[in-house]
N, C-alpha and C. Protein backbone atom coordinates (compact mmCIF):
# COMPACT_ATOMS: atom_id res chain seq x y z
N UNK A 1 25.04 9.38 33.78
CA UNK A 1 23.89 10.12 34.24
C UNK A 1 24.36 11.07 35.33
N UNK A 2 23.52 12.09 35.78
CA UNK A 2 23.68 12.88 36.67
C UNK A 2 23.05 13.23 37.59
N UNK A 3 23.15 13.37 38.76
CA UNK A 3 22.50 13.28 40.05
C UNK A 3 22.40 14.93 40.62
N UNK A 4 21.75 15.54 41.62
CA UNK A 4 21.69 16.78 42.06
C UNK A 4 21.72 16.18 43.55
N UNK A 5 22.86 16.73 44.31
CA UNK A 5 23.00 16.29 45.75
C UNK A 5 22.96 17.22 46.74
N UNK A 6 22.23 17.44 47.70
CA UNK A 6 22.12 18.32 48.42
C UNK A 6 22.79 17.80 49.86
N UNK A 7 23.97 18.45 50.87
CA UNK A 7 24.22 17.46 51.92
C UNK A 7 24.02 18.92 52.76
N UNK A 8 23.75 18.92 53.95
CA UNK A 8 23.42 19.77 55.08
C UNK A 8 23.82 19.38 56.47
N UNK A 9 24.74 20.80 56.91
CA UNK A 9 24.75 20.29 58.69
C UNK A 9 26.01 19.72 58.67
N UNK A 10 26.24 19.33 59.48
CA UNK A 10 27.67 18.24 59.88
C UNK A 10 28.12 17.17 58.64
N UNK A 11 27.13 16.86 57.86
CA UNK A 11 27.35 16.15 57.06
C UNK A 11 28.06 16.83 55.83
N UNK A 12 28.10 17.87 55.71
CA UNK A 12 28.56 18.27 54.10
C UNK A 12 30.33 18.03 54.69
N UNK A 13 30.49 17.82 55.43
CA UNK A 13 32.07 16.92 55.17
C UNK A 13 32.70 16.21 54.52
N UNK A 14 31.10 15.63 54.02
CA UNK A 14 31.38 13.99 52.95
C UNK A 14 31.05 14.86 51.50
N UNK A 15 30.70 15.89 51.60
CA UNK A 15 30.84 16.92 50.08
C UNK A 15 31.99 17.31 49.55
N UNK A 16 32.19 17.42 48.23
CA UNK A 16 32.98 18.00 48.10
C UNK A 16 33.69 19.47 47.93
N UNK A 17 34.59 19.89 48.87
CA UNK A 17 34.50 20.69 49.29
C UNK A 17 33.86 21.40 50.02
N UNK A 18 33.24 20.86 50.74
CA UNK A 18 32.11 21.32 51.82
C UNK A 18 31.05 21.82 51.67
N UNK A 19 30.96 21.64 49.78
CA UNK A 19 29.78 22.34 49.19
C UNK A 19 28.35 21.40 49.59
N UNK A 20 27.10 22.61 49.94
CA UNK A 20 26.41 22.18 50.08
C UNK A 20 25.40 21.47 48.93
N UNK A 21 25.48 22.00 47.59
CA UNK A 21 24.92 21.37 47.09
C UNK A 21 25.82 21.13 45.21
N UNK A 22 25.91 19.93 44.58
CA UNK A 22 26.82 19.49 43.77
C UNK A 22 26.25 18.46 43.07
N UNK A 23 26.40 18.97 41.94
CA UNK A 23 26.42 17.20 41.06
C UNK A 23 26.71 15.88 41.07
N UNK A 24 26.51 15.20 40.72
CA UNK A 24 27.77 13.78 41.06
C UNK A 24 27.16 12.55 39.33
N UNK A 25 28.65 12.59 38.83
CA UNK A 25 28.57 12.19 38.05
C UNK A 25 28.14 10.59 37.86
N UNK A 26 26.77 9.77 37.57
CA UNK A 26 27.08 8.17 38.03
C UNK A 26 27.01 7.20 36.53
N UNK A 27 27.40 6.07 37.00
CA UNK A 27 27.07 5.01 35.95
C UNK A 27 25.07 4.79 35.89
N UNK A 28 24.67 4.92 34.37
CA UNK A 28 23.17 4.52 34.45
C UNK A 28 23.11 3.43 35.36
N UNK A 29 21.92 3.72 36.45
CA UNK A 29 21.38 2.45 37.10
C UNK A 29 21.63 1.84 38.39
N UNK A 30 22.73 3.17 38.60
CA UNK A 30 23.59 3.05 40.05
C UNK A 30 22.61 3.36 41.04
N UNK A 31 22.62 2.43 42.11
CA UNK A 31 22.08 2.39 43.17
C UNK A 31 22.01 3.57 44.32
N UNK A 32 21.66 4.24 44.82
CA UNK A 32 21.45 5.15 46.33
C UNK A 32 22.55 4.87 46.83
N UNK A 33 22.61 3.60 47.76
CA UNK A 33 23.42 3.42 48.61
C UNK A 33 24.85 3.24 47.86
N UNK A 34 24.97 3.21 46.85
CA UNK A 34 26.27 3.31 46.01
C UNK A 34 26.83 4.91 45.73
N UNK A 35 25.75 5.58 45.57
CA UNK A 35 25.95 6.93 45.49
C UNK A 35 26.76 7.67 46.75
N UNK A 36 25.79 6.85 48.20
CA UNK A 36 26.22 7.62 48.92
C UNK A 36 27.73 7.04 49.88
N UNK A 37 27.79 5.92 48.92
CA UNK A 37 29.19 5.21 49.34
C UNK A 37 30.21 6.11 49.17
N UNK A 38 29.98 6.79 47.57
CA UNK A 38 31.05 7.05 46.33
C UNK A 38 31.26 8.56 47.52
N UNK A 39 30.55 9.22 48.24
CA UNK A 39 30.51 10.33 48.92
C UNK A 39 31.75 10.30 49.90
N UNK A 40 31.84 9.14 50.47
CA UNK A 40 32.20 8.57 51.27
C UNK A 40 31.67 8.65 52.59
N UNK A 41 30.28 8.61 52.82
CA UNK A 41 29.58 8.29 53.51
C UNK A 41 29.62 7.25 54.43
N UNK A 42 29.75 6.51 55.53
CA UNK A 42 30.05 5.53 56.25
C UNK A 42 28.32 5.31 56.20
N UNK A 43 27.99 3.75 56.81
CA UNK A 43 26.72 3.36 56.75
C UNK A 43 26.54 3.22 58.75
N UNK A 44 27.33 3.57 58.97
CA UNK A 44 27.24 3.93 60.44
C UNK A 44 27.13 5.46 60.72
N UNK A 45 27.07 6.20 59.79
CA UNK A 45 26.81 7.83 60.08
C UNK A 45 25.06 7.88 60.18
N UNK A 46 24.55 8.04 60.90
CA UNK A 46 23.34 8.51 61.01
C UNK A 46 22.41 9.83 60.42
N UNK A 47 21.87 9.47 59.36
CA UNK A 47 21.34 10.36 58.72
C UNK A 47 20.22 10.08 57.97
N UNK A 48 19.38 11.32 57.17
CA UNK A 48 17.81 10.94 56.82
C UNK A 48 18.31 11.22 55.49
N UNK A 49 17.81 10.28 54.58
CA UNK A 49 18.49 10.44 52.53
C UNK A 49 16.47 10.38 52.31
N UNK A 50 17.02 11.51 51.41
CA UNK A 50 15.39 11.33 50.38
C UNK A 50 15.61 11.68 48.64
N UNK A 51 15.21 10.79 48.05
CA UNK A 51 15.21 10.79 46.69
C UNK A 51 13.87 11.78 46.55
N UNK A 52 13.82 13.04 45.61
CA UNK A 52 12.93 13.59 44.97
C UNK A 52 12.37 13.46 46.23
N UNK A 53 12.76 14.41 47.20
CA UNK A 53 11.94 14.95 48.18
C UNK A 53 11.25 13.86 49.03
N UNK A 54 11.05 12.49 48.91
CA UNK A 54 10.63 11.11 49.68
C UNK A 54 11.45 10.23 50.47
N UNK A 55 11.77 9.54 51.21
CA UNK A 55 12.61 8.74 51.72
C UNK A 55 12.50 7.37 50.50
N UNK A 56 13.46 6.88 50.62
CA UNK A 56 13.77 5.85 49.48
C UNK A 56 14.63 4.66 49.80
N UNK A 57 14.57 3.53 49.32
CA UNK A 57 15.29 2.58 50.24
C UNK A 57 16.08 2.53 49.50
N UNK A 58 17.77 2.06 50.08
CA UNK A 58 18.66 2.37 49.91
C UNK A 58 19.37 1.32 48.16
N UNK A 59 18.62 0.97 48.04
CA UNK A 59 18.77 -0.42 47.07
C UNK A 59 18.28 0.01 45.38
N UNK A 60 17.28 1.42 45.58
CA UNK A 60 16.70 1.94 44.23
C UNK A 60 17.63 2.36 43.85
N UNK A 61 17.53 1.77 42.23
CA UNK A 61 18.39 2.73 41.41
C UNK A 61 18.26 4.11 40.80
N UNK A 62 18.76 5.04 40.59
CA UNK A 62 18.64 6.06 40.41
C UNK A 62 19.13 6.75 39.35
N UNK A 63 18.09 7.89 38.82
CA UNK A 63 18.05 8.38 37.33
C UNK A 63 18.65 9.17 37.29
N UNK A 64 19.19 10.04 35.75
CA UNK A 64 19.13 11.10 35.40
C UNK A 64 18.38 12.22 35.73
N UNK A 65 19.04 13.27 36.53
CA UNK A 65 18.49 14.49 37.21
C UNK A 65 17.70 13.91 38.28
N UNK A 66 17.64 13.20 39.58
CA UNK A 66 17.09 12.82 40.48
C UNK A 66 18.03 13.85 41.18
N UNK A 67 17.15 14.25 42.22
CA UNK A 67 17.62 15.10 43.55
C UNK A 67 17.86 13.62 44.96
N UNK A 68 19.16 14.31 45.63
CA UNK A 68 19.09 13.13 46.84
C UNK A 68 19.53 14.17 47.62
N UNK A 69 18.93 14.17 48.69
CA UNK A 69 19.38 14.96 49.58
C UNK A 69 19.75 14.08 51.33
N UNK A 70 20.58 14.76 51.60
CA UNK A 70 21.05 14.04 53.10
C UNK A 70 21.33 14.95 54.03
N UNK A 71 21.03 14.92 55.43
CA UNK A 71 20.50 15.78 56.61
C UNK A 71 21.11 14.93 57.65
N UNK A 72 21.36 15.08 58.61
CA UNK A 72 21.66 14.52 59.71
C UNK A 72 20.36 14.31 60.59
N UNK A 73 20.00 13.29 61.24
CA UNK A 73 18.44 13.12 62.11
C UNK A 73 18.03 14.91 62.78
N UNK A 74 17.18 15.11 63.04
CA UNK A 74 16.84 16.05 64.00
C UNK A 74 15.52 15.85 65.15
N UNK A 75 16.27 16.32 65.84
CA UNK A 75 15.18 16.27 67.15
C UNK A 75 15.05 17.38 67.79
N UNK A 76 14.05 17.18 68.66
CA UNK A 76 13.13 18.21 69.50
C UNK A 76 12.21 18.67 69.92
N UNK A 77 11.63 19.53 70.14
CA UNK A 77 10.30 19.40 71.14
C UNK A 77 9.46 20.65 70.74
C-alpha cells in the first residue's frame, strides 16, 4: 500500500531527502507509529502527526492513499 507524507519545519530531516512531501511505500495494515519509525523518527522528537487531516493515535493502522502529515509543536501568542 501507499501512504502520502507530508513532513514540515525542522522535521523534514527524517524525509527523504529533505523532501517535504513523498510517498512511502508500506506493508497492508501497518501501523502509524511504524510508519513513522520506518522515517526514522525518534519517539522522543516532539511533534503533532495527523492522519487525513485529524490527530490519530499512534497504534491505527493505516490505508492505501491515507495522508500523514508531521509538524513540529507550535506556539505563541
Amino acid at each position: 500500500m501507499r501512504v502520502h507524507v507530508r513532513v514540515y519545519s525542522v522535521l523534514r530531516r527524517y524525509a527523504p531527502g529533505g523532501a517535504e512531501a513523498f510517498d512511502l511505500d508500506l506493508e497492508p495494515g501497518t501501523e502509524l507509529a511504524l510508519a513513522l519509525a520506518r522515517l526514522g523518527l525518534p519517539d522522543t522528537v516532539e511533534r503533532v502527526v495527523l492522519l487525513n487531516g485529524r490527530r490519530a493515535d499512534p497504534a491505527v493502522p493505516l490505508a492505501d492513499g491515507d495522508v500523514v502529515t508531521v509538524f513540529p509543536p507550535v506556539a505563541g501568542g
